[in-house]
Protein backbone atom coordinates (compact mmCIF):
# COMPACT_ATOMS: atom_id res chain seq x y z
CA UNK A 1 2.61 23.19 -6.46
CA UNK A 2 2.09 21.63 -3.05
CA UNK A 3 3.15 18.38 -1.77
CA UNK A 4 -0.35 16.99 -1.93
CA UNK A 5 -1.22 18.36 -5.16
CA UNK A 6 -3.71 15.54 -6.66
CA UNK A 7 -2.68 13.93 -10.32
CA UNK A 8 -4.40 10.89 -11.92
CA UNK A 9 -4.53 7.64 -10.64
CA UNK A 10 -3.97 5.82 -14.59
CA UNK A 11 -6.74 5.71 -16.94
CA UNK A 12 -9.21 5.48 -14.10
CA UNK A 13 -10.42 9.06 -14.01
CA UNK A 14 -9.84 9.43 -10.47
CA UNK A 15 -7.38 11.77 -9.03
CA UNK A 16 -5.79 11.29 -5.85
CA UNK A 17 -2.62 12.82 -3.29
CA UNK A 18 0.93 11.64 -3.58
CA UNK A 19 0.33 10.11 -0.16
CA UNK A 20 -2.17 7.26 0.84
CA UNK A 21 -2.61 6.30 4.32
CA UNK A 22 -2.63 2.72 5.06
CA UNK A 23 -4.15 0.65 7.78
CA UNK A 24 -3.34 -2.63 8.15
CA UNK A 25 -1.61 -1.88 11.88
CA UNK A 26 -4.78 -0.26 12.67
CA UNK A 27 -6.43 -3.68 12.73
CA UNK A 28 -3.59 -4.80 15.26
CA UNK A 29 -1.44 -7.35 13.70
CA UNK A 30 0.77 -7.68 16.59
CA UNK A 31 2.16 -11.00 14.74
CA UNK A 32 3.41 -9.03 11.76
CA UNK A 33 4.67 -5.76 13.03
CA UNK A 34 5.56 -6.25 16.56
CA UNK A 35 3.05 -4.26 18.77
CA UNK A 36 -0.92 -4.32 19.38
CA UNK A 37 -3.05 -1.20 18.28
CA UNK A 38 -6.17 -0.93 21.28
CA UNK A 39 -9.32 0.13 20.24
CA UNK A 40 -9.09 4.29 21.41
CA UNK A 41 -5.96 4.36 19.97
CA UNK A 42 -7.33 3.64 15.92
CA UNK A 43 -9.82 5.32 16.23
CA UNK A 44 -8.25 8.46 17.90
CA UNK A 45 -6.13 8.08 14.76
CA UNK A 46 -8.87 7.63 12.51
CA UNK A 47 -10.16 10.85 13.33
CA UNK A 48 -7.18 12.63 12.88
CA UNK A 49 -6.93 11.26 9.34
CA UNK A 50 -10.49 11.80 8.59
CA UNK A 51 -9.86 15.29 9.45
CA UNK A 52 -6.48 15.37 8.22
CA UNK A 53 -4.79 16.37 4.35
CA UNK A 54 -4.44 12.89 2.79
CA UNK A 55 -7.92 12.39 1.15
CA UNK A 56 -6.90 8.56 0.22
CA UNK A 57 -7.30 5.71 2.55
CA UNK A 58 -6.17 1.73 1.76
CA UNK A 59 -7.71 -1.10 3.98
CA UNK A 60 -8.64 -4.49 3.32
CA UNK A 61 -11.08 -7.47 4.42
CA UNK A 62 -8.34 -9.54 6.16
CA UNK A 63 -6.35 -6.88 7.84
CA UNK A 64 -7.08 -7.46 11.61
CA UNK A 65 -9.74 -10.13 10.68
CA UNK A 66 -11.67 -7.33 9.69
CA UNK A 67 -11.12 -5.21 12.85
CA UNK A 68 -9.54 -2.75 10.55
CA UNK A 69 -12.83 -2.07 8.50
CA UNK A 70 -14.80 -2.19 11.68
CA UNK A 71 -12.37 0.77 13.12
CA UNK A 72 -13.14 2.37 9.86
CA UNK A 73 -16.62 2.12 9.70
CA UNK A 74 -17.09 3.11 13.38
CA UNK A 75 -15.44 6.35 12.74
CA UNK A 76 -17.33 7.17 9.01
CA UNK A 77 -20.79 6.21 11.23
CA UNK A 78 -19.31 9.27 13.83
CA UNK A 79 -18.88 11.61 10.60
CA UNK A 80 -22.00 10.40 8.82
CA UNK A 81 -20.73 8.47 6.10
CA UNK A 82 -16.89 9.39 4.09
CA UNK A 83 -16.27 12.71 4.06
CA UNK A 84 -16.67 14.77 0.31
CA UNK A 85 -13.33 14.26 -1.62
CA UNK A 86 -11.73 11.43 0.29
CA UNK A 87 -10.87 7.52 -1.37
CA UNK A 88 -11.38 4.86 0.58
CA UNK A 89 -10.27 1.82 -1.31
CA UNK A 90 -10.38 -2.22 0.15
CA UNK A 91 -9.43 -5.20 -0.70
CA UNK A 92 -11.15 -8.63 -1.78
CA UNK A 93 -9.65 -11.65 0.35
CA UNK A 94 -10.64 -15.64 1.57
CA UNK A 95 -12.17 -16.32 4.68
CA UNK A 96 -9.56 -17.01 7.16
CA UNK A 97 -11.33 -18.80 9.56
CA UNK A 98 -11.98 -21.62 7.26
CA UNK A 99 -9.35 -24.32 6.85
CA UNK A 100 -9.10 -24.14 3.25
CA UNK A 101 -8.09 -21.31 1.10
CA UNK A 102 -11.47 -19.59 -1.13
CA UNK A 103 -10.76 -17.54 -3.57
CA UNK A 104 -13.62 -18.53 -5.87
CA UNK A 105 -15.54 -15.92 -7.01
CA UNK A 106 -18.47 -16.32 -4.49
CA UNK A 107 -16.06 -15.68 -2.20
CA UNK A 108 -14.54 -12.41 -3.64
CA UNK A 109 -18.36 -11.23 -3.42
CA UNK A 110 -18.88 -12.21 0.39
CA UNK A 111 -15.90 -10.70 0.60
CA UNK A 112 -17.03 -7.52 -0.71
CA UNK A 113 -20.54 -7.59 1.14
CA UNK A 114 -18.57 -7.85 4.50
CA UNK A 115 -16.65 -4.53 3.55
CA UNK A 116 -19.56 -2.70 2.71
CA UNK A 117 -21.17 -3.98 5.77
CA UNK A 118 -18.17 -2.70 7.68
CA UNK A 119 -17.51 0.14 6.02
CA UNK A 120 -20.97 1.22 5.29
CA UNK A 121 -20.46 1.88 1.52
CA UNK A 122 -22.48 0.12 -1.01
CA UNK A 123 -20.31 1.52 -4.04
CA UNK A 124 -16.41 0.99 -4.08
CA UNK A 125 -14.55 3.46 -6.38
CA UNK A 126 -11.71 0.78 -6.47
CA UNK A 127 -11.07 -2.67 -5.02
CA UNK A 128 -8.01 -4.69 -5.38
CA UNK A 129 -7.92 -8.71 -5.67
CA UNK A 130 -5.48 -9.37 -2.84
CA UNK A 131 -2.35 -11.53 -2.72
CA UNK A 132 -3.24 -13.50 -5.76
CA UNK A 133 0.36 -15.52 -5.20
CA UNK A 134 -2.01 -17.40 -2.70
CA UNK A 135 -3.13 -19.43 -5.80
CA UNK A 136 -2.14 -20.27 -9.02
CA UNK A 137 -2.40 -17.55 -12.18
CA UNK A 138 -4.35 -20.40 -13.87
CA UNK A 139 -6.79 -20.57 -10.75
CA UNK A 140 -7.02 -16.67 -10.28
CA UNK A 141 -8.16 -16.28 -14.18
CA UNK A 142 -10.48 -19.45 -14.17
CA UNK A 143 -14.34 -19.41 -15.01
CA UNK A 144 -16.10 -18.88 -11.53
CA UNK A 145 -12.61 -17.56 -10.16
CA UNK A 146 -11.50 -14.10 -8.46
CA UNK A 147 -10.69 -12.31 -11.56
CA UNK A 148 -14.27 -13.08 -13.30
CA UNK A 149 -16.05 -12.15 -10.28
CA UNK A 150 -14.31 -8.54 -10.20
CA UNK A 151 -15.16 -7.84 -13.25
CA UNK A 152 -18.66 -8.56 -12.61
CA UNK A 153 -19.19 -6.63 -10.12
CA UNK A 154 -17.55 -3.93 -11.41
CA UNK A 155 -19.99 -4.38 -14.51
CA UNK A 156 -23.15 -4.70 -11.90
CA UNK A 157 -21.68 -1.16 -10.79
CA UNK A 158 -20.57 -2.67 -6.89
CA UNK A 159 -17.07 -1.44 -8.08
CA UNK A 160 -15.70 1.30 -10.28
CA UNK A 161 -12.15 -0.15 -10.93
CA UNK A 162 -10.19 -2.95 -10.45
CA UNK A 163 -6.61 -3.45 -9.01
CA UNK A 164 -4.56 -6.50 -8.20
CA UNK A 165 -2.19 -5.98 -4.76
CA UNK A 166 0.70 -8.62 -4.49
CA UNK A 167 3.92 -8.94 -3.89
CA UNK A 168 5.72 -11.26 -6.84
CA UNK A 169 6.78 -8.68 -9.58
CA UNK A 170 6.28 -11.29 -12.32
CA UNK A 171 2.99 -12.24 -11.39
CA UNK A 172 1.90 -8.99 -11.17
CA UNK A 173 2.93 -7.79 -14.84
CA UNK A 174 0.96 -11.24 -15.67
CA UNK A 175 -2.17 -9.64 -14.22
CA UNK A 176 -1.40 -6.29 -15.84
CA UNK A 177 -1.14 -8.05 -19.07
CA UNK A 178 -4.60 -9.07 -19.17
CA UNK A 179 -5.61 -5.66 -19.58
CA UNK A 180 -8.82 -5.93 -16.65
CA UNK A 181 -6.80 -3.98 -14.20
CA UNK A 182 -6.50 -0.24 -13.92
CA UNK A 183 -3.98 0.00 -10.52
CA UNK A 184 -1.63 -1.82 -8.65
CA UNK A 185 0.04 -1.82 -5.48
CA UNK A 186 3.26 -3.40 -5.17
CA UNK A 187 4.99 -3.52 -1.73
CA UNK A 188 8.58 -3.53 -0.42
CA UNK A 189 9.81 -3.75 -4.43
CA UNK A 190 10.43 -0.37 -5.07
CA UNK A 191 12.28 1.49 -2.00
CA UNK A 192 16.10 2.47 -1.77
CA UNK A 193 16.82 -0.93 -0.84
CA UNK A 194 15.07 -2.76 -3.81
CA UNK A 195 14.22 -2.01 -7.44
CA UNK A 196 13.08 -4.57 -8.64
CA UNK A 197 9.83 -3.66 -9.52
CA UNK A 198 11.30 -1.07 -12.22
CA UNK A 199 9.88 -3.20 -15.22
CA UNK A 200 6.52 -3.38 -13.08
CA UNK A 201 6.47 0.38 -13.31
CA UNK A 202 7.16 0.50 -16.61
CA UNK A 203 5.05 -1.84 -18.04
CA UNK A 204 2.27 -0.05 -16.14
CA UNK A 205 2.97 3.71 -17.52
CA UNK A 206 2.73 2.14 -20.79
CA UNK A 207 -0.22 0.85 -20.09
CA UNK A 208 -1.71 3.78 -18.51
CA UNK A 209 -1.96 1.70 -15.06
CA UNK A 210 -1.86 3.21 -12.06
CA UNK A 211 0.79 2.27 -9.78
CA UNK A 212 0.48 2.49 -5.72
CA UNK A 213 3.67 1.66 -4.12
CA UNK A 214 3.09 0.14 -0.06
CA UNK A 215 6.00 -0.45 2.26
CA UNK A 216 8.39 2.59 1.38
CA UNK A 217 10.39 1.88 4.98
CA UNK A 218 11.10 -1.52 4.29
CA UNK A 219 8.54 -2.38 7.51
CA UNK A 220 10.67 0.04 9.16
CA UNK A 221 13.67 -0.35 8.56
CA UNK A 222 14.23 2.69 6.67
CA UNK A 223 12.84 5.05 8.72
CA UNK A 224 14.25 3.70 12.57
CA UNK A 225 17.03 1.97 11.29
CA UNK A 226 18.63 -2.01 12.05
CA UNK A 227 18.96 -1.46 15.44
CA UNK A 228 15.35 -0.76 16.35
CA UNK A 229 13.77 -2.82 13.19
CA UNK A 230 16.37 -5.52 11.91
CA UNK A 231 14.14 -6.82 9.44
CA UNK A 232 12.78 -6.12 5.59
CA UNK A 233 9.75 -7.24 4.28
CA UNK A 234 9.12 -9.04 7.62
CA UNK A 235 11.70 -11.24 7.16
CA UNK A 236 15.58 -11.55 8.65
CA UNK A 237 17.79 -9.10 7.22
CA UNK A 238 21.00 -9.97 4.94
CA UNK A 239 24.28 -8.48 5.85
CA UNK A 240 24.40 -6.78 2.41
CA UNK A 241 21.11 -4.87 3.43
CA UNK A 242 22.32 -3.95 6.79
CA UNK A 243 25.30 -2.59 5.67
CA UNK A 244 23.15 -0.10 2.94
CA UNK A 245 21.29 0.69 5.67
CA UNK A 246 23.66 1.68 7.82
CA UNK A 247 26.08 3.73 5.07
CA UNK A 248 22.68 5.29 4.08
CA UNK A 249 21.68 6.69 7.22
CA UNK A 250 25.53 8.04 7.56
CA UNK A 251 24.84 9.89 4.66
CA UNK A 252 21.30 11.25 5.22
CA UNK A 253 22.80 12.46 8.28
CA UNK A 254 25.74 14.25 6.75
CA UNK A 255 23.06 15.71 4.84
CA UNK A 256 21.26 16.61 7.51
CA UNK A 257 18.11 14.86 6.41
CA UNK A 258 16.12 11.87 8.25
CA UNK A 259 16.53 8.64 6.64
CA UNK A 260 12.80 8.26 6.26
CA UNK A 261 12.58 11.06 4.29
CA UNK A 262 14.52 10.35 1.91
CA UNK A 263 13.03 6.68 1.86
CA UNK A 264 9.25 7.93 1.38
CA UNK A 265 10.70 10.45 -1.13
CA UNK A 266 12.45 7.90 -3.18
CA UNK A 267 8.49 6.61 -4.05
CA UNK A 268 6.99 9.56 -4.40
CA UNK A 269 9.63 11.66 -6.81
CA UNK A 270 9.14 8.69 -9.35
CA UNK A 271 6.79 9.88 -12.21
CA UNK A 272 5.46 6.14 -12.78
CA UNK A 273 4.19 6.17 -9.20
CA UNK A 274 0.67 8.17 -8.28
CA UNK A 275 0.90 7.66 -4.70
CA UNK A 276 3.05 5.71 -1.80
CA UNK A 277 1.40 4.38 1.22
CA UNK A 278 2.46 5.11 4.38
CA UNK A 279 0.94 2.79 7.58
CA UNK A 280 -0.37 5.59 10.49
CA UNK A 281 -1.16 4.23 13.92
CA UNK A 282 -0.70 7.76 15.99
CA UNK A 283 -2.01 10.89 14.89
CA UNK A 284 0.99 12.65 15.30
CA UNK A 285 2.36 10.68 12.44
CA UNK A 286 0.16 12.64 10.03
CA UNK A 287 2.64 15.51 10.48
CA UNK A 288 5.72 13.68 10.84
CA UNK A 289 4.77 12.07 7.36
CA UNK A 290 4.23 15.59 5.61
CA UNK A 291 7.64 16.72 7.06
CA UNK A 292 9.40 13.75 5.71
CA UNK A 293 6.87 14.59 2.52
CA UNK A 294 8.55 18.14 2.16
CA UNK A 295 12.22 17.70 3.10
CA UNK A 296 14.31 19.50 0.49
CA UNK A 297 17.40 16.54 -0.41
CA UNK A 298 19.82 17.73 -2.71
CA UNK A 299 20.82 15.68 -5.85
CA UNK A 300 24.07 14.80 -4.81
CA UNK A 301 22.10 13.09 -1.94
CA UNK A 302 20.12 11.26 -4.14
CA UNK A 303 22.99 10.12 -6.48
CA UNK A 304 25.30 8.94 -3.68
CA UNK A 305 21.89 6.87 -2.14
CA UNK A 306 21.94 5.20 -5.67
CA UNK A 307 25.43 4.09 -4.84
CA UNK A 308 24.66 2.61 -1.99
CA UNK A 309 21.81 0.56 -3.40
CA UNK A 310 22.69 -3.47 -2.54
CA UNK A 311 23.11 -5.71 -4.90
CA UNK A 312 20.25 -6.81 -7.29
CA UNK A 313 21.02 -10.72 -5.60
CA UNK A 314 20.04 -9.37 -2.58
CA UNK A 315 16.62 -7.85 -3.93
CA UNK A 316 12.98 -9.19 -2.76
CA UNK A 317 11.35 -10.37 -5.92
């Protein structure tokens, strides 16, 4: 068995890697992570992970304004069209430009046209509705809303599957629960800092759901540490979290293993996951990822990690 042995992504049919690269830095969101991404650089990258072992790709409409599709679709246009085994999957948003908020369902279709435009793909093996905590539950599942439009399309044959992307644990099971949506990605809930998506995960193996867990590293955190990235989840870091961090990376070191390893590890060793995403802006980072993939951490490592957990107050929910 290799690292990047493919296993089923839920009920959808689809198989995929462990590993998923993701690309919202590739649309340079200087605002959320800190540094810009130029043009050469992306797609230089893109390349790489065209050409690279990770046949699953995540991107979505807003990421970049779109500039992350565009990067995308310049570099499929230079291969002539996805390469044979690889997932691309995207994600339904509004229209930021406008002052108000659209998430009807005419809008989850321009949505969709723009990404194909982008992209160059008419058919979409999977799209996920994205950051539904933008509205209400009660607006997402209305007639004429996001939710009815999805399954539309998917019915009109636009889309294969359906997934929902969010961060709120609660309102995703909600979503689950209607029983329209074969994968979800959860982000920044399920890493050694934070578990709280456990009854996410569970309530999606039941279901035969796929799970796709974004944000192993915290936003980075976990794999340079407090000093270089103080924050989690984009957002100022408690004490209690700083101090894990810290007696963590103590005792990956004893260990003599990174601390991102064991970090991207902790997602992908969990049976109710199919595959953890991992954000790629350099093409060295392809092998760098694999390493951290492959690392052999012993169980004792593992068990004194779960000691070292914080507390579930502290835990993004």
């Amino acid at each position: 068995m290799t690292v990047l042995e493919k296993r089923p992504l839920g009920r959808t049919g689809l198989t995929v890697p462990p590993l998923c690269v993701g690309t919202s830095a590739l649309g340079s969101l200087p605002r959320l992570y800190g540094y810009d991404v130029e043009t050469d650089q992306a797609l230089v990258t893109l390349r790489a992970v065209f050409d690279g072992p990770i046949p699953f790709v995540d991107t979505s409409n807003s990421y970049g304004n779109g500039e992350s599709e565009r990067r995308i679709g310049a570099v499929l246009r230079e291969l002539g069209g996805l390469p044979d085994d690889f997932l691309l999957s995207t994600k339904v948003d509004p229209d930021r430009s406008q002052p108000v908020l659209d998430f009807s369902g005419t809008r989850m279709r321009a949505s969709l046209d723009e990404s194909s435009e982008r992209l160059g793909i008419d058919y979409f093996p999977l799209v996920y509705l994205h950051d539904p905590e933008r509205i209400s539950f009660e607006e997402a599942t209305a007639e004429g809303g996001p939710v009815e439009a999805l399954v539309q399309l998917r019915d009109e044959g636009r889309i294969g599957h359906i997934g929902v992307a969010g961060g709120p644990v609660e309102l995703l099971q909600r979503f689950v629960g209607l029983g329209v949506f074969e994968a979800v990605i959860t982000h920044n809930r399920f890493t050694l800092l934070n578990r709280s998506a456990v009854p996410l995960l569970d309530q999606c193996a039941a279901a035969g759901v796929a799970v796709v867990n974004g944000a192993p590293f915290g936003g980075g955190i976990l794999a340079k540490g407090p000093e270089a990235a103080p924050r989690y989840a984009y957002r100022e870091l408690p004490d209690e979290l700083r101090d894990s961090v810290i007696a963590m990376s103590a005792a990956c070191d004893r260990a003599g293993v990174p601390l991102a390893a064991a970090a991207l590890q902790f997602s992908m060793r969990d049976p109710r996951i199919s595959a953890t995403i991992v954000g790629i802006t350099r093409p060295e980072r392809l092998d760098e990822t694999l390493r951290n993939a492959e690392a052999p951490i012993s169980n004792e490592l593992w068990d004194e990690l779960d000691t070292l957990c914080p507390p579930e107050e502290t835990w993004l929910r």
